[in-house]
Protein backbone atom coordinates (compact mmCIF):
# COMPACT_ATOMS: atom_id res chain seq x y z
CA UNK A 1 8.90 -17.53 16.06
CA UNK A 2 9.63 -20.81 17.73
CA UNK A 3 9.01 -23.98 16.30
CA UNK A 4 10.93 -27.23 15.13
CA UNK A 5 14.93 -26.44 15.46
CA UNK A 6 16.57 -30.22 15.28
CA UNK A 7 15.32 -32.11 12.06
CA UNK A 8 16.36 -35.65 13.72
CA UNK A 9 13.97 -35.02 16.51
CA UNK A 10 11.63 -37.68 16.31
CA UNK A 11 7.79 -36.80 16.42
CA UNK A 12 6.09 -36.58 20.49
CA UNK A 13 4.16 -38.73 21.68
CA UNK A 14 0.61 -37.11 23.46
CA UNK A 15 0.56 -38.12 26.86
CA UNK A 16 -0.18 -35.27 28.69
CA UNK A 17 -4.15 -35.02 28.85
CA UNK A 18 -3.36 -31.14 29.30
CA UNK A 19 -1.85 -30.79 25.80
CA UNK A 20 -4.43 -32.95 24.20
CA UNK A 21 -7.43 -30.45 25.40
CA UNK A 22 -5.36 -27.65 24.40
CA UNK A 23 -4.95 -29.19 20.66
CA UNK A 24 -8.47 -30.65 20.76
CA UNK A 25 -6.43 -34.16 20.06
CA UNK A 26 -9.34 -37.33 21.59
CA UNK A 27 -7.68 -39.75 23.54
CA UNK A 28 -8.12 -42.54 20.48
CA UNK A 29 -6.16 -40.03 18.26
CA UNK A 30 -3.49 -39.47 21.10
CA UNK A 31 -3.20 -42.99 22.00
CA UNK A 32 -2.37 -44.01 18.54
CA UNK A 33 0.11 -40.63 18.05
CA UNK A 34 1.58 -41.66 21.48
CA UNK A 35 2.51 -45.54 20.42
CA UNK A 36 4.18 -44.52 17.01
CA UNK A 37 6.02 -40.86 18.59
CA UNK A 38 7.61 -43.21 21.61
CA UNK A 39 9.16 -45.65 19.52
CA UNK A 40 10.27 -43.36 17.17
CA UNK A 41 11.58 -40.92 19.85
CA UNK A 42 13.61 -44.19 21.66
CA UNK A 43 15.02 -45.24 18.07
CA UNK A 44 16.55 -41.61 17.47
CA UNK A 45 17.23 -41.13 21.15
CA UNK A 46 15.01 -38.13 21.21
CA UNK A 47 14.18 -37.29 24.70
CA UNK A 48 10.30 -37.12 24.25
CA UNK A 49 9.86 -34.74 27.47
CA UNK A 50 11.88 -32.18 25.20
CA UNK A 51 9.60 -32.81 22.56
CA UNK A 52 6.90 -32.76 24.64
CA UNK A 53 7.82 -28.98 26.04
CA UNK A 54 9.00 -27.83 22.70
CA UNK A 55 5.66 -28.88 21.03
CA UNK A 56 3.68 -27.06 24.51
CA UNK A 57 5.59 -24.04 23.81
CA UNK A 58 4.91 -24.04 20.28
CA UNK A 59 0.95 -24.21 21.06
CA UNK A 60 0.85 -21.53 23.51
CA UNK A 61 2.76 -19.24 21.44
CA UNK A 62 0.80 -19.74 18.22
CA UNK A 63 -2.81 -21.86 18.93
CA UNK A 64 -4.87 -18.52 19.81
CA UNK A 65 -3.37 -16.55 16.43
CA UNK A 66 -4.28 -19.48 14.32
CA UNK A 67 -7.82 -19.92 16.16
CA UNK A 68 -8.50 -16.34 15.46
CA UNK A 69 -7.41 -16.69 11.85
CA UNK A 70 -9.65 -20.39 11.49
CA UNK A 71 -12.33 -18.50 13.34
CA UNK A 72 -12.39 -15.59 10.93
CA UNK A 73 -12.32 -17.74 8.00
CA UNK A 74 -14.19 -20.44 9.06
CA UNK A 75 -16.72 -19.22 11.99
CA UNK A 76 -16.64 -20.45 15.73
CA UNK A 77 -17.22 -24.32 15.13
CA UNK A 78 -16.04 -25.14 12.35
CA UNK A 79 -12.91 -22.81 12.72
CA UNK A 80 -12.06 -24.56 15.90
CA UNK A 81 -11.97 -27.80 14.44
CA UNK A 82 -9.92 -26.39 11.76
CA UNK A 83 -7.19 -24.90 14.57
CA UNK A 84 -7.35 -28.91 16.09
CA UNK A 85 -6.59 -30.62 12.53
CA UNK A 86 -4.26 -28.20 11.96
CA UNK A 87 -2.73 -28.90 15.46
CA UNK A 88 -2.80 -32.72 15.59
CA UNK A 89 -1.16 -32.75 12.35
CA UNK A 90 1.58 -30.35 13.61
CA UNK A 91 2.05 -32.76 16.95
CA UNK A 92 2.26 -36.20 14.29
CA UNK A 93 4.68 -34.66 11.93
CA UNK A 94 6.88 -32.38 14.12
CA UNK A 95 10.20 -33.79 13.47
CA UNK A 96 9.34 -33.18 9.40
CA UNK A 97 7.75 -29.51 10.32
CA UNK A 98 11.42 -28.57 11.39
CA UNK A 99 11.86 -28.11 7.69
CA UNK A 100 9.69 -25.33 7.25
CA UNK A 101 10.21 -21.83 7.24
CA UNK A 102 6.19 -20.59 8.44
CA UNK A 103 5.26 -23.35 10.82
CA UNK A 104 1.80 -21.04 11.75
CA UNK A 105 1.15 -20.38 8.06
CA UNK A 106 1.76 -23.76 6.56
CA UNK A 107 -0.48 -25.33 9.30
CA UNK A 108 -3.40 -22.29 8.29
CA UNK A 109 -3.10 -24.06 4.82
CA UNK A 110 -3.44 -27.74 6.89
CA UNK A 111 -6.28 -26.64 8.31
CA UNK A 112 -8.02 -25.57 5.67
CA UNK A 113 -7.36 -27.98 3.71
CA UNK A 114 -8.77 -30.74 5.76
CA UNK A 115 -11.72 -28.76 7.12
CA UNK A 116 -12.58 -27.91 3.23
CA UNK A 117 -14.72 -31.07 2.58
CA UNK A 118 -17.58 -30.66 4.50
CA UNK A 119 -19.78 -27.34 3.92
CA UNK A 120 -21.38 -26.57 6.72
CA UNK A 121 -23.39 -23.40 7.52
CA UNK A 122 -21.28 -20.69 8.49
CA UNK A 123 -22.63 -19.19 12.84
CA UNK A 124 -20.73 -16.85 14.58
CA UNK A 125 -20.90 -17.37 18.22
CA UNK A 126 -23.40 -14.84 19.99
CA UNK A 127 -22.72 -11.76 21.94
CA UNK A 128 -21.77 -12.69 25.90
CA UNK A 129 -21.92 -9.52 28.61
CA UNK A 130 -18.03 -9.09 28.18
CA UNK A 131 -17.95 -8.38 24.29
CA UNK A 132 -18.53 -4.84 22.90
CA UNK A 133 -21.69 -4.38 21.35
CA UNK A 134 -21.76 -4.35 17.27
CA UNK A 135 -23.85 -3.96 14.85
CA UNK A 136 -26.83 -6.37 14.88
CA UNK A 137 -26.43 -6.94 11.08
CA UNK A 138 -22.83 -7.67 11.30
CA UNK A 139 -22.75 -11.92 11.12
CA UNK A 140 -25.19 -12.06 8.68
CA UNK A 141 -22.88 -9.53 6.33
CA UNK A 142 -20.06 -11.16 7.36
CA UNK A 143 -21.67 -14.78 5.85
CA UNK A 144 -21.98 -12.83 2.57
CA UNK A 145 -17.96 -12.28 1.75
CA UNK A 146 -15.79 -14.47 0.22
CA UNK A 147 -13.59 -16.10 2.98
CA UNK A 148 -10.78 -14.38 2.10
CA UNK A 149 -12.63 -11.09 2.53
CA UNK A 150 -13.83 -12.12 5.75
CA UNK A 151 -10.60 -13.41 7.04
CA UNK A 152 -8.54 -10.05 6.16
CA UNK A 153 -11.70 -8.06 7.71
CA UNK A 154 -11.62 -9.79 10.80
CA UNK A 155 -8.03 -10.13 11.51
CA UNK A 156 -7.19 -6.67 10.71
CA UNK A 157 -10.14 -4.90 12.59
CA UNK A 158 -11.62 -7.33 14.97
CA UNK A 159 -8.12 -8.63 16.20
CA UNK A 160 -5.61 -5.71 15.28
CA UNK A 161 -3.29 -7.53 13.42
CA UNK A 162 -1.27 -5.87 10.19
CA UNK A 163 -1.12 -6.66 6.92
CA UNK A 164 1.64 -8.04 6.82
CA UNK A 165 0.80 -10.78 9.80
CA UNK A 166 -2.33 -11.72 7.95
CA UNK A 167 -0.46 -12.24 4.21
CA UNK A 168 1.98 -14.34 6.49
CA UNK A 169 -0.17 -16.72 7.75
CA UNK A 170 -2.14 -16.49 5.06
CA UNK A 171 0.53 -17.40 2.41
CA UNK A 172 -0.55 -14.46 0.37
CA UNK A 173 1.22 -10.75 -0.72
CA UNK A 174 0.46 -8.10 1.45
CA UNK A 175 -1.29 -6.43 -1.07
CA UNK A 176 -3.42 -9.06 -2.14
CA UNK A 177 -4.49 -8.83 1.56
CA UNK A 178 -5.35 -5.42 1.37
CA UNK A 179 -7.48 -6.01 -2.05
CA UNK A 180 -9.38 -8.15 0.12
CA UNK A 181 -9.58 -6.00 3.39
CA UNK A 182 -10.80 -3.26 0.68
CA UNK A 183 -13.27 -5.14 -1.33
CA UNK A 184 -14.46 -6.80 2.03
CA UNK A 185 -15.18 -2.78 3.72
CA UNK A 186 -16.57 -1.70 0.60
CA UNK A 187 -19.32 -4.78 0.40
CA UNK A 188 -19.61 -4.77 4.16
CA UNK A 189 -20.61 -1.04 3.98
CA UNK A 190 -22.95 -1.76 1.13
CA UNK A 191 -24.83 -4.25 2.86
CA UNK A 192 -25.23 -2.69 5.82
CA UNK A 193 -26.34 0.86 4.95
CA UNK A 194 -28.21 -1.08 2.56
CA UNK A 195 -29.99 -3.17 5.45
CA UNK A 196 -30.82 0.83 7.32
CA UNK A 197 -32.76 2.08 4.45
């Protein structure tokens, strides 16, 4: 995993319009992120094009795992919001994330927490001609598991991750993953064979 290394790296400034449509970052946020990050990168004598590439590394490798995972939790909109908050906090406070030991799963906990106010109805994007067909009834069953059901279920079987990958970013045991990948099936199964009758 690559993330943070040097804890007296000073946090990047956003000045590459590139990286700020990749973390979903506004220009009003970056502008404001870019004023602070410089003058904290000149006072440590950070170079902030190091920063910069560490921080653009650190999204490529590690934005479309914790989409999928905000996605699964969260559905399409409001999971991509999630992966943006979770990302523009990341890009303000990289010097102090060089601390941490799961940059990708304390960020999954940063996004949730600030996406957790608002309750908004949960869509799943619809079926383009490049996706494999499933089951018609599938969103609406998804909507009725807890999101900790639905994340495991969708990360392990719509995404092919393991256990373990999910209870890392997660934060969680393995096994308390696979309580919920279980208990997620087993309702998922109910309510669809229930929906054929």
């Amino acid at each position: 995993m690559s993330g943070p290394t040097t804890p007296s790296r000073s946090t990047p400034a956003l000045e590459s319009s590139s990286l700020a449509t990749r973390t979903g970052l506004g220009s009003g946020a970056s502008a404001s992120a870019s004023a602070s990050a410089s003058a904290s990168a000149s006072a440590n004598g950070a170079g902030a094009d190091g920063v910069e590439a560490q921080f653009t590394a650190f999204v490529a490798e590690h934005e479309p795992r914790l989409r999928r995972a905000f996605v699964a939790a969260y559905g399409g909109s409001r999971g991509r919001e999630a992966t943006a908050e979770a990302l523009a906090f990341a890009w303000e406070h990289w010097a102090r994330l060089s601390h941490v030991h799961n940059v990708p799963g304390y960020l999954f906990r940063v996004g949730q927490s600030r996406t957790r106010r608002r309750r908004t109805v949960l869509t799943f994007a619809s079926r383009d001609g490049n996706e494999p067909v499933f089951e018609p009834g599938l969103g609406p069953a998804l909507k009725l598991l807890t999101m900790r059901q639905r994340t495991a279920v969708v990360l392990v079987h719509g995404f092919g991750w393991t256990l373990r990958e999910v209870a890392e970013l997660t934060g969680t045991k393995v096994t308390t993953v696979q309580n919920h990948l279980e208990r997620g099936l087993a309702k998922l199964r109910q309510t669809l064979q229930g929906d054929s009758r």
